[in-house]
PDB file of N, CA and C in Angstrom:
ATOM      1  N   UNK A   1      65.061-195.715  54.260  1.00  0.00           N
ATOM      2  CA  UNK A   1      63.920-194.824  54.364  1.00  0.00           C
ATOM      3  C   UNK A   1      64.383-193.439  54.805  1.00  0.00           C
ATOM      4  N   UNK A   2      64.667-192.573  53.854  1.00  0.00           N
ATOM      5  CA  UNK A   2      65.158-191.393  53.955  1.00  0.00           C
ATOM      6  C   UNK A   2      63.827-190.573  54.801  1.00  0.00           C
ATOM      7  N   UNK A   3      62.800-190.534  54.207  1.00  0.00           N
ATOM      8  CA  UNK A   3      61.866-189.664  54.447  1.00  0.00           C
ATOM      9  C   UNK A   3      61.846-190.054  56.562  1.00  0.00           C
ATOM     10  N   UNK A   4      61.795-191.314  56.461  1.00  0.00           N
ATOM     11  CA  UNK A   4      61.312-191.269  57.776  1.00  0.00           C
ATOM     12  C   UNK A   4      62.590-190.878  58.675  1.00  0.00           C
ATOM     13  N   UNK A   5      63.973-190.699  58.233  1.00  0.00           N
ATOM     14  CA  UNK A   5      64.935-190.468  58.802  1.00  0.00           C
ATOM     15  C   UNK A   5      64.630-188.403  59.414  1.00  0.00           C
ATOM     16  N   UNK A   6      64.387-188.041  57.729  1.00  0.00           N
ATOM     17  CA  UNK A   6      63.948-186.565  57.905  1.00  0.00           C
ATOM     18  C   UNK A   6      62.877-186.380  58.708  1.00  0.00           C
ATOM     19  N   UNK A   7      61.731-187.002  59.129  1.00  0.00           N
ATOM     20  CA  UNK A   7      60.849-186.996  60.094  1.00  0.00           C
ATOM     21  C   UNK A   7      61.061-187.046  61.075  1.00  0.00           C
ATOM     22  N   UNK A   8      62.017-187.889  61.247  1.00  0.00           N
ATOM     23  CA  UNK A   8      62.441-187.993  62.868  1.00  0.00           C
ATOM     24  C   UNK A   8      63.365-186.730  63.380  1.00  0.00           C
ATOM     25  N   UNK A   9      64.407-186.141  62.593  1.00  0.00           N
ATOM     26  CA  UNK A   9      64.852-185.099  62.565  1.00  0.00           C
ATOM     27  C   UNK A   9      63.930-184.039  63.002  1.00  0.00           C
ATOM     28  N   UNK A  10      62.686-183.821  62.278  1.00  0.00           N
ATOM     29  CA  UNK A  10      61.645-182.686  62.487  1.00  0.00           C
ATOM     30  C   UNK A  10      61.345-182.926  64.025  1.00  0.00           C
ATOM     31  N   UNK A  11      61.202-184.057  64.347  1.00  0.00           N
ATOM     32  CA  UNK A  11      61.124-183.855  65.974  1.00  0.00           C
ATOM     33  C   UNK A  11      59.490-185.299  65.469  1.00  0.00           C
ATOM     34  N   UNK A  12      59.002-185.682  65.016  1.00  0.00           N
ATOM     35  CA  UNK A  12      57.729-186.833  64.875  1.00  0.00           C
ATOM     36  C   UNK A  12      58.342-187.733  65.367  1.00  0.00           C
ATOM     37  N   UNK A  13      57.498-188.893  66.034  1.00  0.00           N
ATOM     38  CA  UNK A  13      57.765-190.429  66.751  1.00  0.00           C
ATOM     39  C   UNK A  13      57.411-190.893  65.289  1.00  0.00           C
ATOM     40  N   UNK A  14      57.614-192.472  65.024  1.00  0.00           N
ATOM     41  CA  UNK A  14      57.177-193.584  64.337  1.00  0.00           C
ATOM     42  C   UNK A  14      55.712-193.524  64.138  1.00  0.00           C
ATOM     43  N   UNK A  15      54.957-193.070  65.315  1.00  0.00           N
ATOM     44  CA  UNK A  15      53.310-192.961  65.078  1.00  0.00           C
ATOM     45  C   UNK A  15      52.671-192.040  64.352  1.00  0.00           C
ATOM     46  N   UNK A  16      53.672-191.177  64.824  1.00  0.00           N
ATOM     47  CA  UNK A  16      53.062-189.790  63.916  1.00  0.00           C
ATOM     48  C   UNK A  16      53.645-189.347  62.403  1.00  0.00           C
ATOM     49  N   UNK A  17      54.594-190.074  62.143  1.00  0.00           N
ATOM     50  CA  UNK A  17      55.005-190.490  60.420  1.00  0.00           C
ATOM     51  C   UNK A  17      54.363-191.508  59.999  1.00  0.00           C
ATOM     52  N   UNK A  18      53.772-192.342  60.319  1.00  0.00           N
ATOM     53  CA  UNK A  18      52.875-193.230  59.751  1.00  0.00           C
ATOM     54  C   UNK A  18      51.917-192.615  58.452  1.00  0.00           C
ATOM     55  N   UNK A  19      50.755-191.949  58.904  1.00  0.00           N
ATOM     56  CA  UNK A  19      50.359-191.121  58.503  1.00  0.00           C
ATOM     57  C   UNK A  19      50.823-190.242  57.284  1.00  0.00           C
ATOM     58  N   UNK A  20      51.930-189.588  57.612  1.00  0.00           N
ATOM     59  CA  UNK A  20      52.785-188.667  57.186  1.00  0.00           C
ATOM     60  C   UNK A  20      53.047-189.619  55.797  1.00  0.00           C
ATOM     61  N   UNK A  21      53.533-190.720  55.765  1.00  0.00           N
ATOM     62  CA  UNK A  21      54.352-191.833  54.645  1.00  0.00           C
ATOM     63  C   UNK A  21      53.167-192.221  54.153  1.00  0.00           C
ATOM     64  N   UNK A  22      51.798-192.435  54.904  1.00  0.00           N
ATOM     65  CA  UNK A  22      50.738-192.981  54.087  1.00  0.00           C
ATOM     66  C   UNK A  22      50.108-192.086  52.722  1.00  0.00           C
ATOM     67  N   UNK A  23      49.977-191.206  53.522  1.00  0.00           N
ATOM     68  CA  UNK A  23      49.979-189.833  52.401  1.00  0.00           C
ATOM     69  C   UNK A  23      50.876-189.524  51.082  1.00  0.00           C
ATOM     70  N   UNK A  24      52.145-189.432  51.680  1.00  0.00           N
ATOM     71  CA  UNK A  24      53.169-189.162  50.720  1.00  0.00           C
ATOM     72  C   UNK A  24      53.319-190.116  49.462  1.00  0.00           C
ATOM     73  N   UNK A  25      53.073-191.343  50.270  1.00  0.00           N
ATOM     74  CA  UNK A  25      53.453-192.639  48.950  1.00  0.00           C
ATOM     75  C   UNK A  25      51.887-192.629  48.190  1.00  0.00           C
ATOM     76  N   UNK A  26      50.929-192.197  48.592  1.00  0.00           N
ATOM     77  CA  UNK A  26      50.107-192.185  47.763  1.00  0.00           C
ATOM     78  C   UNK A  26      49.684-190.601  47.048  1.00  0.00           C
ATOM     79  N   UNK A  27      50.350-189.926  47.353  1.00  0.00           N
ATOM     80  CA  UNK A  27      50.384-187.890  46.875  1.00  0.00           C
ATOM     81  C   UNK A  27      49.184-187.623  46.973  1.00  0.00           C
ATOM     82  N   UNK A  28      48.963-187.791  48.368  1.00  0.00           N
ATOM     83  CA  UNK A  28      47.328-187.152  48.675  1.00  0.00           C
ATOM     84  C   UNK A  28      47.344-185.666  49.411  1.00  0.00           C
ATOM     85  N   UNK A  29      49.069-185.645  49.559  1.00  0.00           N
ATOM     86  CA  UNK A  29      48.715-184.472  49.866  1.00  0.00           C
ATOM     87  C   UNK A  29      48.997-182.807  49.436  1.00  0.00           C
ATOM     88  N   UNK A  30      48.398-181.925  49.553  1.00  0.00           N
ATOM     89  CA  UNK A  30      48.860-180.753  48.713  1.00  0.00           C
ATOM     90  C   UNK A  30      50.028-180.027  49.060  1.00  0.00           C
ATOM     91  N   UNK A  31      50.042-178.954  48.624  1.00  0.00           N
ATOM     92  CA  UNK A  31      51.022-178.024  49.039  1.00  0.00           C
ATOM     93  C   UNK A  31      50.850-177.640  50.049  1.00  0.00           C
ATOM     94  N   UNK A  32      49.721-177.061  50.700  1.00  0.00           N
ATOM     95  CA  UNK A  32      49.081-176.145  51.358  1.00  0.00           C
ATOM     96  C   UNK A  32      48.248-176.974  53.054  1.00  0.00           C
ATOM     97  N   UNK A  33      48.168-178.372  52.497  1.00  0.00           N
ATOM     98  CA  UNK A  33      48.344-179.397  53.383  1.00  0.00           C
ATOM     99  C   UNK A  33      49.630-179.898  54.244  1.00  0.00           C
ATOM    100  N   UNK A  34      50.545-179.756  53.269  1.00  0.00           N
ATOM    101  CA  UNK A  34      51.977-180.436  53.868  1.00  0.00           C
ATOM    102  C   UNK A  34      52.472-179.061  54.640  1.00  0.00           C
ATOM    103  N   UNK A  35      52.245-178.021  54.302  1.00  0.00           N
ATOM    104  CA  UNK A  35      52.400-176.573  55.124  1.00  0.00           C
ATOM    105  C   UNK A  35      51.869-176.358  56.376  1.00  0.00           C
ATOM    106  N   UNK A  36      49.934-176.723  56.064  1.00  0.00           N
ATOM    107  CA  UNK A  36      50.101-176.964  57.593  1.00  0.00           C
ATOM    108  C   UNK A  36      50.297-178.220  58.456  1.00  0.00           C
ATOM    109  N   UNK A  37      50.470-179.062  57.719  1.00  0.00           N
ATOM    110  CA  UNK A  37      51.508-180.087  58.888  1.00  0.00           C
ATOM    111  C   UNK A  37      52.508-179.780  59.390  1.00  0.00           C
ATOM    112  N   UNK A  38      53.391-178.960  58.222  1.00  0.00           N
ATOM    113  CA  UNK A  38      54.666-178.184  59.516  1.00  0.00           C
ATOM    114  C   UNK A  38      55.065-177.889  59.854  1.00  0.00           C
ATOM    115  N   UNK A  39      53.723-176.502  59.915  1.00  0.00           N
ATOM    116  CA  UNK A  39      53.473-175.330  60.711  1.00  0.00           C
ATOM    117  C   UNK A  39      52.654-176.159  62.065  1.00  0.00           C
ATOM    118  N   UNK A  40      51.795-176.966  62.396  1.00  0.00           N
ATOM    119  CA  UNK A  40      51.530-177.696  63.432  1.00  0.00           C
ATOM    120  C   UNK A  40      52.704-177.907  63.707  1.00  0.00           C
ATOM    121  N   UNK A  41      53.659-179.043  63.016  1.00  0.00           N
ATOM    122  CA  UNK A  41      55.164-179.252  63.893  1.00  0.00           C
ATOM    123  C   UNK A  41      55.632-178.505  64.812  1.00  0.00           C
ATOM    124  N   UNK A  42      55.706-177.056  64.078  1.00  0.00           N
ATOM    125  CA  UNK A  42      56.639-176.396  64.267  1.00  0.00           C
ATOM    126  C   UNK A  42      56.443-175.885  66.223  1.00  0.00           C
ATOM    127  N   UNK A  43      54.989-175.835  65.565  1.00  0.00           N
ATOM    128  CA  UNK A  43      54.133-175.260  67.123  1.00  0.00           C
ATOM    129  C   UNK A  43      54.259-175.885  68.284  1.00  0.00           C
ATOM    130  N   UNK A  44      54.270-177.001  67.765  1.00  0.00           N
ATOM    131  CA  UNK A  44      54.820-178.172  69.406  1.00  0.00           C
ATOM    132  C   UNK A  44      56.136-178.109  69.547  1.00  0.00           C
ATOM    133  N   UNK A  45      56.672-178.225  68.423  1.00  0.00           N
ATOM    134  CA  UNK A  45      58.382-178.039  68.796  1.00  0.00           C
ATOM    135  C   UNK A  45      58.747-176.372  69.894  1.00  0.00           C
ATOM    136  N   UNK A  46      58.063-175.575  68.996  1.00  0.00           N
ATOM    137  CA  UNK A  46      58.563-174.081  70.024  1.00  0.00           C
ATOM    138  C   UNK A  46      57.635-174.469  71.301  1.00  0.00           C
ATOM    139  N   UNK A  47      56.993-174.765  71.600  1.00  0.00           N
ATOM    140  CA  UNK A  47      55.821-175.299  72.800  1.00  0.00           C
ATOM    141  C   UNK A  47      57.329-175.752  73.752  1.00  0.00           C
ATOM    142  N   UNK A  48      57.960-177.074  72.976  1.00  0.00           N
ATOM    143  CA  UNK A  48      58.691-177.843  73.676  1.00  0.00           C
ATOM    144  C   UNK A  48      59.946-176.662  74.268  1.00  0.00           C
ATOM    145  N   UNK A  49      60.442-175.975  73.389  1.00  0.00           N
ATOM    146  CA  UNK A  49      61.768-175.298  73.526  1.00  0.00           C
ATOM    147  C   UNK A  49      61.325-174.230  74.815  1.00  0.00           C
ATOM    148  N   UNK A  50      60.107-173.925  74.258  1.00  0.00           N
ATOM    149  CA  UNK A  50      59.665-172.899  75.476  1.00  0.00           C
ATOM    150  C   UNK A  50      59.517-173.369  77.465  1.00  0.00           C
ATOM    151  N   UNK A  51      59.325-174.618  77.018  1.00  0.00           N
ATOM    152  CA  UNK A  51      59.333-175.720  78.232  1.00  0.00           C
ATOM    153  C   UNK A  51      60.607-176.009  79.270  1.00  0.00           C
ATOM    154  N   UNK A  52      61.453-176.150  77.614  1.00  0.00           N
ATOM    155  CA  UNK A  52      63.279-176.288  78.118  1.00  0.00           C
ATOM    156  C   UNK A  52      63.432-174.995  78.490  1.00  0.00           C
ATOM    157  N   UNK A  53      63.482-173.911  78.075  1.00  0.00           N
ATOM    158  CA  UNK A  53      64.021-172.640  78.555  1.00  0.00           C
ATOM    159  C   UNK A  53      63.379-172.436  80.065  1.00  0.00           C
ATOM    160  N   UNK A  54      62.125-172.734  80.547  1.00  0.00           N
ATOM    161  CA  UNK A  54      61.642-172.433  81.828  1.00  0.00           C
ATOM    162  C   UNK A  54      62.540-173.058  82.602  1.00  0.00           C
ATOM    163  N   UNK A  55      62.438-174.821  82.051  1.00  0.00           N
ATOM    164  CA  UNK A  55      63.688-175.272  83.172  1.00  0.00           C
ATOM    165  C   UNK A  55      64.646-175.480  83.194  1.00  0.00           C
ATOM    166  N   UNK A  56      65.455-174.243  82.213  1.00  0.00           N
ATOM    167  CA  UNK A  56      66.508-174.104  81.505  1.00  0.00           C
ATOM    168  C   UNK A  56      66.986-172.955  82.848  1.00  0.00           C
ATOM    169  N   UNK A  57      66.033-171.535  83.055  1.00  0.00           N
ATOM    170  CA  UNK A  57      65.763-170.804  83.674  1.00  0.00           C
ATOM    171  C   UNK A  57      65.669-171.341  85.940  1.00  0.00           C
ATOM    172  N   UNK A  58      64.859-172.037  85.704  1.00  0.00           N
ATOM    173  CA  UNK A  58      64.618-172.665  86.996  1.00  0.00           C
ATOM    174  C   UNK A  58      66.028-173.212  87.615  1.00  0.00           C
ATOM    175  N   UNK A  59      66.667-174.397  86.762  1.00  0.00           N
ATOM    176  CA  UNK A  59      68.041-174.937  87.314  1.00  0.00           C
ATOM    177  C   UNK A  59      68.973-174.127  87.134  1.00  0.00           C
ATOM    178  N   UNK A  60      68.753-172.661  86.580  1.00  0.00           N
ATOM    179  CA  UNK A  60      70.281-171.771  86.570  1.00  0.00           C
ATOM    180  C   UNK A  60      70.146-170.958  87.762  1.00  0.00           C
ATOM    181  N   UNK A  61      68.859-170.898  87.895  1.00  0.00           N
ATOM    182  CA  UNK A  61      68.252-169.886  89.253  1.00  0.00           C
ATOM    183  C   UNK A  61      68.681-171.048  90.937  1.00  0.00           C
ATOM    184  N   UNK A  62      68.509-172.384  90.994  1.00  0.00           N
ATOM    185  CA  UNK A  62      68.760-173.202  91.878  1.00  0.00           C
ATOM    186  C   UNK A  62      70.535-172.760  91.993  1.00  0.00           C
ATOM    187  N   UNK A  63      70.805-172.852  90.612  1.00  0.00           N
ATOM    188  CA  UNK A  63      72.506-173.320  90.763  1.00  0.00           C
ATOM    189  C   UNK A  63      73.511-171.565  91.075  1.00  0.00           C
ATOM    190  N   UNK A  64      73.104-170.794  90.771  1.00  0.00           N
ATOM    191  CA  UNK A  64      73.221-169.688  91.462  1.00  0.00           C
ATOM    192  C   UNK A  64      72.900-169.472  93.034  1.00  0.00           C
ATOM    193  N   UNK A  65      71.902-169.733  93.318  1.00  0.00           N
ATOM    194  CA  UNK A  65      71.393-169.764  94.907  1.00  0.00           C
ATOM    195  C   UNK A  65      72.487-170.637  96.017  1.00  0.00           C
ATOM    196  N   UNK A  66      72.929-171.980  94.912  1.00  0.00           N
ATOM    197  CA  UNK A  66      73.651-173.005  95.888  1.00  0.00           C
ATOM    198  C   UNK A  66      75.073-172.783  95.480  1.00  0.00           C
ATOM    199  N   UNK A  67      75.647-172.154  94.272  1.00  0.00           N
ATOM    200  CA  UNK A  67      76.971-171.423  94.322  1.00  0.00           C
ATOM    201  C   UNK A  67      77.139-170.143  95.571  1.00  0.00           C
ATOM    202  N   UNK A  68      76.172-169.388  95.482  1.00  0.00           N
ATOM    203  CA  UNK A  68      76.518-168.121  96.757  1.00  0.00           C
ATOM    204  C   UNK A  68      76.809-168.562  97.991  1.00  0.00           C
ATOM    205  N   UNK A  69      75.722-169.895  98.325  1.00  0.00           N
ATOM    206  CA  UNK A  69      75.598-169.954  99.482  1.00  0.00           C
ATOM    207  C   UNK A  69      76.817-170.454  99.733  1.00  0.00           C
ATOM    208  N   UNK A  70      77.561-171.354  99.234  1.00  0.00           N
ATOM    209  CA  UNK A  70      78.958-172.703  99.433  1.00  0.00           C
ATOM    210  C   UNK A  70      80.265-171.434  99.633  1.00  0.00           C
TER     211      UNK A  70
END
């Protein structure tokens, strides 16, 4: 199952390709449909990255503070 391999890649669980494969194997969906599915993706994924960078930001700010002090 290629497709669901590439799904998982995009960053989707098993639950949320369900859906995704139900569609596909039956071509219900359009162009303009499958676009905004992932353009939604995309939005949670930068959501997520934006998440990592805060506490990407936070533990470089800790680990600076406890390098000066030592």
């Amino acid at each position: 199952m290629e497709q669901v391999r590439q799904a998982q890649n995009l960053g989707f669980s098993l639950k949320g390709i369900k859906p995704l494969l139900k569609a596909y194997g039956s071509a219900t969906l359009t162009a303009e449909q499958t676009v905004y599915f992932l353009e939604q993706r995309l939005a949670v994924i930068r959501t997520k990255q934006d998440k990592l960078r805060q506490i990407e930001a936070f533990i470089c700010t800790k680990l600076d503070r406890y390098r000066k002090s030592s």
